[in-house]
PDB file of N, CA and C in Angstrom:
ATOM      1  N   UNK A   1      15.614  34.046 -16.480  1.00  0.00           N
ATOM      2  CA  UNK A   1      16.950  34.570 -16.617  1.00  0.00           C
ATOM      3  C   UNK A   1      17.466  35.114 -15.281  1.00  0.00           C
ATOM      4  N   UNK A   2      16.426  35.470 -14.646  1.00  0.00           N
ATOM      5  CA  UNK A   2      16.979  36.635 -12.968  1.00  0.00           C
ATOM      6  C   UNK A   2      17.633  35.432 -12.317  1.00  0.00           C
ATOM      7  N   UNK A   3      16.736  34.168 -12.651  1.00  0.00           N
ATOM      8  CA  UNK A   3      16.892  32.926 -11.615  1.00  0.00           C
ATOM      9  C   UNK A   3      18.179  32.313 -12.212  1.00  0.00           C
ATOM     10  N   UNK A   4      18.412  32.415 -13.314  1.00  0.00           N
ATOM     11  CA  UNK A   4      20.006  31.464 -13.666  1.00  0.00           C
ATOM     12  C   UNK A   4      21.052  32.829 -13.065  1.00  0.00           C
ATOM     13  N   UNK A   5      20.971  34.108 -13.112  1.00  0.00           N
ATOM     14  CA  UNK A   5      21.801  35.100 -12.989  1.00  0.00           C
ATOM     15  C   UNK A   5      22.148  35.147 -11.479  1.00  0.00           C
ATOM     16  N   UNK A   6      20.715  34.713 -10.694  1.00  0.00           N
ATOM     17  CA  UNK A   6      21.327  34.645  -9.134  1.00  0.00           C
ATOM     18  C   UNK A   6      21.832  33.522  -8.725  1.00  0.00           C
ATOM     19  N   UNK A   7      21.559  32.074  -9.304  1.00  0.00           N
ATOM     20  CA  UNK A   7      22.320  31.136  -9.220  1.00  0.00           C
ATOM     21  C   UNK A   7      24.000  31.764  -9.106  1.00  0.00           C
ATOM     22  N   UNK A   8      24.438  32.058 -10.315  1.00  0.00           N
ATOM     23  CA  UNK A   8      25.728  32.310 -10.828  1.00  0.00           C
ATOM     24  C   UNK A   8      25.927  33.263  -9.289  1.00  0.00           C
ATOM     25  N   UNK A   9      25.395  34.137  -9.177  1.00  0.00           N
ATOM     26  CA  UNK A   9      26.010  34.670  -8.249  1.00  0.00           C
ATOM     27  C   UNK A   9      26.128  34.265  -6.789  1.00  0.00           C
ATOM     28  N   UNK A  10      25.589  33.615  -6.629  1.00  0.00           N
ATOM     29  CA  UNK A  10      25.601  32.559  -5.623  1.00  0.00           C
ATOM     30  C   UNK A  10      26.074  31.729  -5.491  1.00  0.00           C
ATOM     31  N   UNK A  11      26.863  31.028  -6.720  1.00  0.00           N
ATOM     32  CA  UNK A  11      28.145  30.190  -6.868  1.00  0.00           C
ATOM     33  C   UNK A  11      29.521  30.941  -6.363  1.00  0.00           C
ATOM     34  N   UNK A  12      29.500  32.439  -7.172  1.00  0.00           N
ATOM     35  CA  UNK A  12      30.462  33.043  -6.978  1.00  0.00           C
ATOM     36  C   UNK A  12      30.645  33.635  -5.638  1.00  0.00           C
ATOM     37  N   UNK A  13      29.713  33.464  -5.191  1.00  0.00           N
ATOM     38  CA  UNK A  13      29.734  34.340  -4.064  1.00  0.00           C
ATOM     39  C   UNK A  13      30.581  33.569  -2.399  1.00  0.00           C
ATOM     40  N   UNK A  14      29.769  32.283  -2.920  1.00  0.00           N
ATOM     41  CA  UNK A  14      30.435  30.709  -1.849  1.00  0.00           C
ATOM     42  C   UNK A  14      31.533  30.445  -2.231  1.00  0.00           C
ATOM     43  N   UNK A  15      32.208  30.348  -3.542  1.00  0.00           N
ATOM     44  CA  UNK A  15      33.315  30.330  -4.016  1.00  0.00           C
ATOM     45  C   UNK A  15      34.171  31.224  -3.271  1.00  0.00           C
ATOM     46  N   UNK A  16      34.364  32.270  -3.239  1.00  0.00           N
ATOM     47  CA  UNK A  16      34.735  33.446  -2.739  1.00  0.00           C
ATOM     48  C   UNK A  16      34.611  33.278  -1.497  1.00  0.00           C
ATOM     49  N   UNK A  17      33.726  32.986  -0.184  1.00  0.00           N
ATOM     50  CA  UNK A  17      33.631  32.454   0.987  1.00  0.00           C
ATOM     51  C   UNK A  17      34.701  31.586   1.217  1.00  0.00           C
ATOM     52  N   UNK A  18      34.794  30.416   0.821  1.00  0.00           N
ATOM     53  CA  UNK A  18      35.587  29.332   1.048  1.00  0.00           C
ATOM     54  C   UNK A  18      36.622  29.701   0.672  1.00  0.00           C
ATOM     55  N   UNK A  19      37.460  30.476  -0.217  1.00  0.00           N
ATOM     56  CA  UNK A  19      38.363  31.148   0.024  1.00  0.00           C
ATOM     57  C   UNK A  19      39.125  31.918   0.896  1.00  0.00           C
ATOM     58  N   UNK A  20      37.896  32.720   1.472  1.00  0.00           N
ATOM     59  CA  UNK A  20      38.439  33.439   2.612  1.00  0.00           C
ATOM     60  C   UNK A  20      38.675  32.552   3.680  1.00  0.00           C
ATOM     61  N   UNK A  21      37.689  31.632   4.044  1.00  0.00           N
ATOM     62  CA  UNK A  21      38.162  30.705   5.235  1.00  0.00           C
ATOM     63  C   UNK A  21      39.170  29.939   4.969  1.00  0.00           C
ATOM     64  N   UNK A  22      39.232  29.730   4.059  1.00  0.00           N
ATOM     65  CA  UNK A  22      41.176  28.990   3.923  1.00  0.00           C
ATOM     66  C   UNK A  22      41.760  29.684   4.386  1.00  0.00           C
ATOM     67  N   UNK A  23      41.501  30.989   3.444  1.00  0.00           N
ATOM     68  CA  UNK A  23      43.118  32.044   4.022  1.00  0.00           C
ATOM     69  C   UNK A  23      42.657  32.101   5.528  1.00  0.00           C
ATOM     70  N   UNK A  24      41.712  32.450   6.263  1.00  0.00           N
ATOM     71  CA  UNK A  24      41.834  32.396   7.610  1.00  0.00           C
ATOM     72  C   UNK A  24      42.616  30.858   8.340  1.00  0.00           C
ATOM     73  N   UNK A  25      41.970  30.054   7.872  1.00  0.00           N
ATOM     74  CA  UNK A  25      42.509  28.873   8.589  1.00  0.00           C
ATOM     75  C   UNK A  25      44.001  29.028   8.145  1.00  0.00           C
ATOM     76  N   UNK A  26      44.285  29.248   7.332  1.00  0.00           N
ATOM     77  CA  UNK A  26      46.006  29.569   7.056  1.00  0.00           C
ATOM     78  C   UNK A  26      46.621  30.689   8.016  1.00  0.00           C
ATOM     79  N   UNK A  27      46.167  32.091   7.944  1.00  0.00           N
ATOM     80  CA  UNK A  27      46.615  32.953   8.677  1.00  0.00           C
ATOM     81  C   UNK A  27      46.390  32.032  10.080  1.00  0.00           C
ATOM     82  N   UNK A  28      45.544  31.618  10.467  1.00  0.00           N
ATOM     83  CA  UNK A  28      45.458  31.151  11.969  1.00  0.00           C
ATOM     84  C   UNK A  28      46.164  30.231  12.337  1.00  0.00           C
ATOM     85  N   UNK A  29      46.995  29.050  11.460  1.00  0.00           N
ATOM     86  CA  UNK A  29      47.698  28.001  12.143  1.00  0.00           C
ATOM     87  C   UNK A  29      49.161  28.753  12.020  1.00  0.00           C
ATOM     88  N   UNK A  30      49.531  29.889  10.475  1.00  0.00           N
ATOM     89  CA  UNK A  30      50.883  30.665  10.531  1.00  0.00           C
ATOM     90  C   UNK A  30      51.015  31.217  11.642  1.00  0.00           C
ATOM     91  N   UNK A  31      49.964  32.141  12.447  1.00  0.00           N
ATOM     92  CA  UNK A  31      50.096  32.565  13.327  1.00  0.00           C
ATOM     93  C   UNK A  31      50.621  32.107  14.533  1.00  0.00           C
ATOM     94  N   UNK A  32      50.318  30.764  14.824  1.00  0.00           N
ATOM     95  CA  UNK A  32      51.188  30.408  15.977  1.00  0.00           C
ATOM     96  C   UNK A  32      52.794  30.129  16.234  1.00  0.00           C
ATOM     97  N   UNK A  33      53.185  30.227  14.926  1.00  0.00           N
ATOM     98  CA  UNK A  33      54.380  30.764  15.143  1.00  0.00           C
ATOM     99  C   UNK A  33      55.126  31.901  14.767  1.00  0.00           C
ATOM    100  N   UNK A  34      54.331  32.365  13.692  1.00  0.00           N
ATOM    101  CA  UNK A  34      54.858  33.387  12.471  1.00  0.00           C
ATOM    102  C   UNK A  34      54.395  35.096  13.391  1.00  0.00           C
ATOM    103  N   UNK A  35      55.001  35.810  12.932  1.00  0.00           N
ATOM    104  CA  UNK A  35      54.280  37.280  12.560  1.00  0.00           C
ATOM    105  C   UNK A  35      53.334  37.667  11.513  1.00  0.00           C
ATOM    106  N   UNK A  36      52.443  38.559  11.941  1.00  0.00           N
ATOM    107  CA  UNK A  36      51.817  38.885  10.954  1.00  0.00           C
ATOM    108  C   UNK A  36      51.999  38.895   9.735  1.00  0.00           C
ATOM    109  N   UNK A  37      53.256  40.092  10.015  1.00  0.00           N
ATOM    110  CA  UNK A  37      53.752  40.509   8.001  1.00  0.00           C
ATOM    111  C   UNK A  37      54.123  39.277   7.627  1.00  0.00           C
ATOM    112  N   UNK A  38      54.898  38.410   8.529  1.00  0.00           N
ATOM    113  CA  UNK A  38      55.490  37.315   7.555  1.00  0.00           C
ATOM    114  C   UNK A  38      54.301  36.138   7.416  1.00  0.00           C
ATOM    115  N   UNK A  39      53.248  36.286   8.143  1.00  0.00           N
ATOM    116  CA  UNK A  39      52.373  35.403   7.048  1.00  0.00           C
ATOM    117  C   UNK A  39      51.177  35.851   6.507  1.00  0.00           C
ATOM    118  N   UNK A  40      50.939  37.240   6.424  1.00  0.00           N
ATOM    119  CA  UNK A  40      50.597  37.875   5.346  1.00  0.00           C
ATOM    120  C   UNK A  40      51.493  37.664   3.756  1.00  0.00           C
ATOM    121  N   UNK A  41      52.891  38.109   4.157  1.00  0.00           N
ATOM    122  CA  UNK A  41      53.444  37.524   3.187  1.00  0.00           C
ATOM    123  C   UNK A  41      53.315  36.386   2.179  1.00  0.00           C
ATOM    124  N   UNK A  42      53.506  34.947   3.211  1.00  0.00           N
ATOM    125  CA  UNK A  42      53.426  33.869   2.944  1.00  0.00           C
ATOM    126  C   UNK A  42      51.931  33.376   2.030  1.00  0.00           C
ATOM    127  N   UNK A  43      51.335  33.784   3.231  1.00  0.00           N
ATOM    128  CA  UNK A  43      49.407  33.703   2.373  1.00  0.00           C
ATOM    129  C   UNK A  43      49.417  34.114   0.916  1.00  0.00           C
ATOM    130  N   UNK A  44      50.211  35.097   0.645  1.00  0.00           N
ATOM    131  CA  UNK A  44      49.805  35.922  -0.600  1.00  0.00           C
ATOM    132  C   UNK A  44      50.581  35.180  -1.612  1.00  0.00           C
ATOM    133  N   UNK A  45      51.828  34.462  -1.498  1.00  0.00           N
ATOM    134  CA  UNK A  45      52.750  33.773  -2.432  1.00  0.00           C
ATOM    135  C   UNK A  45      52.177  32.076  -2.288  1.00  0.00           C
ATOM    136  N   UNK A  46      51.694  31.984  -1.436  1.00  0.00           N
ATOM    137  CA  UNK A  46      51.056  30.084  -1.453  1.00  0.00           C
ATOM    138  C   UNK A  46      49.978  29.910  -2.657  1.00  0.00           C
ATOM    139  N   UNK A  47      50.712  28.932  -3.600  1.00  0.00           N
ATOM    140  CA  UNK A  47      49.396  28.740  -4.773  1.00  0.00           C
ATOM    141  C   UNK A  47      48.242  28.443  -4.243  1.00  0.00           C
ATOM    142  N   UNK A  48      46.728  28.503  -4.630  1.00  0.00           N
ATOM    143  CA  UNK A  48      45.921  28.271  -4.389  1.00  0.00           C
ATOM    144  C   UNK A  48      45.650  26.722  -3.935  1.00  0.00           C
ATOM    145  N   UNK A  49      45.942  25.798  -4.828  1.00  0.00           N
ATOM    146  CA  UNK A  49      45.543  24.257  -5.215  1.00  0.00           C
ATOM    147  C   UNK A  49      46.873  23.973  -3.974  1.00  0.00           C
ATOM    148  N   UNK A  50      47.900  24.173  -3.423  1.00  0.00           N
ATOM    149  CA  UNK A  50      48.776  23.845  -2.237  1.00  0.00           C
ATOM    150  C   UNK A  50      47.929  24.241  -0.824  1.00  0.00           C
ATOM    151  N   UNK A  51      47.009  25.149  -0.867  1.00  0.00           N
ATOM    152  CA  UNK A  51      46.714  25.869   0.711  1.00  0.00           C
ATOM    153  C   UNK A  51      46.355  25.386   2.031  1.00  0.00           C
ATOM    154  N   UNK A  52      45.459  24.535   1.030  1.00  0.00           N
ATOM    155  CA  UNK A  52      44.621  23.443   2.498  1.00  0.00           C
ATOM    156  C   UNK A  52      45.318  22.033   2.168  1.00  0.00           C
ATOM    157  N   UNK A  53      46.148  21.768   2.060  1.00  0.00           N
ATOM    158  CA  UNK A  53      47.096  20.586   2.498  1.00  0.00           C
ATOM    159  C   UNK A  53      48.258  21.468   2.900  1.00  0.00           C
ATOM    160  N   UNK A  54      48.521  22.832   2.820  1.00  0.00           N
ATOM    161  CA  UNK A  54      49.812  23.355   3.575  1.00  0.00           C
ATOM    162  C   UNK A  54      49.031  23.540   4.917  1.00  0.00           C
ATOM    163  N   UNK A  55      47.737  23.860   5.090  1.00  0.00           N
ATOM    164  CA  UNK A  55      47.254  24.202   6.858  1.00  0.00           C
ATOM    165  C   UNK A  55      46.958  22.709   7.145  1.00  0.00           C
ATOM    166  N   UNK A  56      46.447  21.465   6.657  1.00  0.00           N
ATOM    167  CA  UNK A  56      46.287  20.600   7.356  1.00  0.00           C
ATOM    168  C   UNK A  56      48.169  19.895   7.394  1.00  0.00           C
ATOM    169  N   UNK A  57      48.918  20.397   6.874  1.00  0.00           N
ATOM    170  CA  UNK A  57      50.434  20.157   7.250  1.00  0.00           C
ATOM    171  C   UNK A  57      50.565  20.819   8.570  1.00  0.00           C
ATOM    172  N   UNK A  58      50.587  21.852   8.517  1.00  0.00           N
ATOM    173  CA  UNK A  58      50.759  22.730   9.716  1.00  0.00           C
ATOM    174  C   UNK A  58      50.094  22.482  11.112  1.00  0.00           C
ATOM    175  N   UNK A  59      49.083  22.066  10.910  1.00  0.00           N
ATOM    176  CA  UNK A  59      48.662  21.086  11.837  1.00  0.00           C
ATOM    177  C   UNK A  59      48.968  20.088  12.255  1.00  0.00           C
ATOM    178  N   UNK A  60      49.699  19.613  11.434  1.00  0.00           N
ATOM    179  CA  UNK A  60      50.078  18.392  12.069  1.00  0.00           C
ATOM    180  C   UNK A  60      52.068  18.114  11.594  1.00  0.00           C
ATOM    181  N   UNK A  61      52.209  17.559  13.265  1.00  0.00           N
ATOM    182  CA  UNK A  61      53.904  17.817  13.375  1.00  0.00           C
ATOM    183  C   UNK A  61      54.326  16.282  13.056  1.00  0.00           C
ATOM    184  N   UNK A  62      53.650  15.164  12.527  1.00  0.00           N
ATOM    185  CA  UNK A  62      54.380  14.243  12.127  1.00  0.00           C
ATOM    186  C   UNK A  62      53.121  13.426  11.049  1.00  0.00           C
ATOM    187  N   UNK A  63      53.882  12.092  10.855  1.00  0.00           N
ATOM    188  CA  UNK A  63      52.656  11.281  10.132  1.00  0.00           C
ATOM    189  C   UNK A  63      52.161  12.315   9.040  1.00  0.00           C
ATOM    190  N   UNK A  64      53.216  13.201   8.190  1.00  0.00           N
ATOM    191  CA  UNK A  64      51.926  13.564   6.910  1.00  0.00           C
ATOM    192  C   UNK A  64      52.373  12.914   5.861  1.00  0.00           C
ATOM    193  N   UNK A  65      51.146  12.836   5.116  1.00  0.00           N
ATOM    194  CA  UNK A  65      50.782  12.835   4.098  1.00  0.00           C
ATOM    195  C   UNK A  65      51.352  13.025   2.614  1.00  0.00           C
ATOM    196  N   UNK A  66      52.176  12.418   1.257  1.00  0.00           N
ATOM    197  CA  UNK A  66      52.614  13.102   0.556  1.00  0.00           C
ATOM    198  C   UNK A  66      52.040  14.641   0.002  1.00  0.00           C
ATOM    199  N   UNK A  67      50.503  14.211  -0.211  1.00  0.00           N
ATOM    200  CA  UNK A  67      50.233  15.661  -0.448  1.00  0.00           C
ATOM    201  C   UNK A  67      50.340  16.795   1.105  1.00  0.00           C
ATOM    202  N   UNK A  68      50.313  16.673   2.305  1.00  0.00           N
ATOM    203  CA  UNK A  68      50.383  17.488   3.171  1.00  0.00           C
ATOM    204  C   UNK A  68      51.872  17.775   3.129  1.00  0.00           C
ATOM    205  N   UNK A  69      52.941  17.196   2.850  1.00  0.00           N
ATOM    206  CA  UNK A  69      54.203  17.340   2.578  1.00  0.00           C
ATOM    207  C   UNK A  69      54.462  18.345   1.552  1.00  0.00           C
ATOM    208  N   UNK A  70      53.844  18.475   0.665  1.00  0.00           N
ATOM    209  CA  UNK A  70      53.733  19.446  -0.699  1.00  0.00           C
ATOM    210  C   UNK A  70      53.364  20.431  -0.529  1.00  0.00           C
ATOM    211  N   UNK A  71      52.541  20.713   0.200  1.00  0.00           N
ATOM    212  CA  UNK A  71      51.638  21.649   1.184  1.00  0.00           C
ATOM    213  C   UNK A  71      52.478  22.574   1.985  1.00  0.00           C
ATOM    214  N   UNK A  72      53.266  21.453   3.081  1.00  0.00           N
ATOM    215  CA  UNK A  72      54.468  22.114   3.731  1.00  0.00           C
ATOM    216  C   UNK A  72      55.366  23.048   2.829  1.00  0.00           C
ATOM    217  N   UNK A  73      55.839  21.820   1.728  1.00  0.00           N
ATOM    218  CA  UNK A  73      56.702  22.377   1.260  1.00  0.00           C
ATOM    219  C   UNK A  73      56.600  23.906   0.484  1.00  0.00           C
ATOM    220  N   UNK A  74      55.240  24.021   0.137  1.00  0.00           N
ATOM    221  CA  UNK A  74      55.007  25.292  -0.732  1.00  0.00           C
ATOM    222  C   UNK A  74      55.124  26.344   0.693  1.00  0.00           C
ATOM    223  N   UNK A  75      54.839  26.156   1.850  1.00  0.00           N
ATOM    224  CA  UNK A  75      54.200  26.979   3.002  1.00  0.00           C
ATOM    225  C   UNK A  75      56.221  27.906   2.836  1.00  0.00           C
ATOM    226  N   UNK A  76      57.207  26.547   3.237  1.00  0.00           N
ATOM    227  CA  UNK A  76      58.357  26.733   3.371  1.00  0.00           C
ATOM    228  C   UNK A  76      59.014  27.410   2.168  1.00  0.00           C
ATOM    229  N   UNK A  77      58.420  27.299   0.957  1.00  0.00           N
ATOM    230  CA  UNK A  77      58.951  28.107   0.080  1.00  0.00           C
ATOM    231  C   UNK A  77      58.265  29.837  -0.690  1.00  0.00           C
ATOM    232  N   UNK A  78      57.588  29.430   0.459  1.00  0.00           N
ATOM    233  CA  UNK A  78      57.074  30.830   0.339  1.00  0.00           C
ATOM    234  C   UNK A  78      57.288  31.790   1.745  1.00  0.00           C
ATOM    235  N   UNK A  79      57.619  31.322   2.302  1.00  0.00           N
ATOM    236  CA  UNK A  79      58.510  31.815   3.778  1.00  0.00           C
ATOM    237  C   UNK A  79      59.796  32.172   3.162  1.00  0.00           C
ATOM    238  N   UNK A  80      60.411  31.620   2.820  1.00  0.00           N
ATOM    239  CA  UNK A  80      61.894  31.685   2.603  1.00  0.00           C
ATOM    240  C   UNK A  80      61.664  32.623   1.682  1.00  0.00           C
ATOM    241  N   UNK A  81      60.545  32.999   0.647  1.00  0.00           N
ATOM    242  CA  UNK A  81      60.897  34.676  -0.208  1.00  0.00           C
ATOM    243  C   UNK A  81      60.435  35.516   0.461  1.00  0.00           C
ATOM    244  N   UNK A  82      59.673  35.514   1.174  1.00  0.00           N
ATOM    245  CA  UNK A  82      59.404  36.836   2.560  1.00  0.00           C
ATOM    246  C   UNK A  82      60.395  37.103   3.698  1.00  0.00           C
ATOM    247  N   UNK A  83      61.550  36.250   3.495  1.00  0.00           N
ATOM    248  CA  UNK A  83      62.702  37.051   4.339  1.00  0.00           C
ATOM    249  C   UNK A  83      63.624  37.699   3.701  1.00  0.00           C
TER     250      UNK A  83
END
């Protein structure tokens, strides 16, 4: 039982990791143009399942992707309620 209980938590725990490095890789590509607050903002209103096709959008200034487009688009509509 200890051994299925630390599994679980060890799922949750990487789960939770890879989360945070999204939001970093997000805060880090907003950042090159944004302010803090405003992409603190932004981070906090971007659905989850949009995040990492809105930073691999942001990365890249042409040639995307429909889903990196969706991505954008959530990035841009969550900018526009933080002003």
């Amino acid at each position: 039982m200890r051994l299925v209980s630390f599994g679980l938590a060890f799922c949750a725990l990487a789960a939770g990791l890879s989360t945070a490095v999204r939001a970093d890789d997000f805060m880090t590509e907003c950042l090159v143009t944004g302010s803090q607050k405003m992409c603190e903002c932004m981070s906090g209103k971007l659905p989850a399942d949009k995040r990492a096709a809105a930073v691999a959008g942001m990365r890249k200034s042409s040639t995307l992707s429909q889903e990196q487009m969706q991505g954008l688009d959530a990035v841009v509509i969550a900018q526009a309620s933080c002003m």
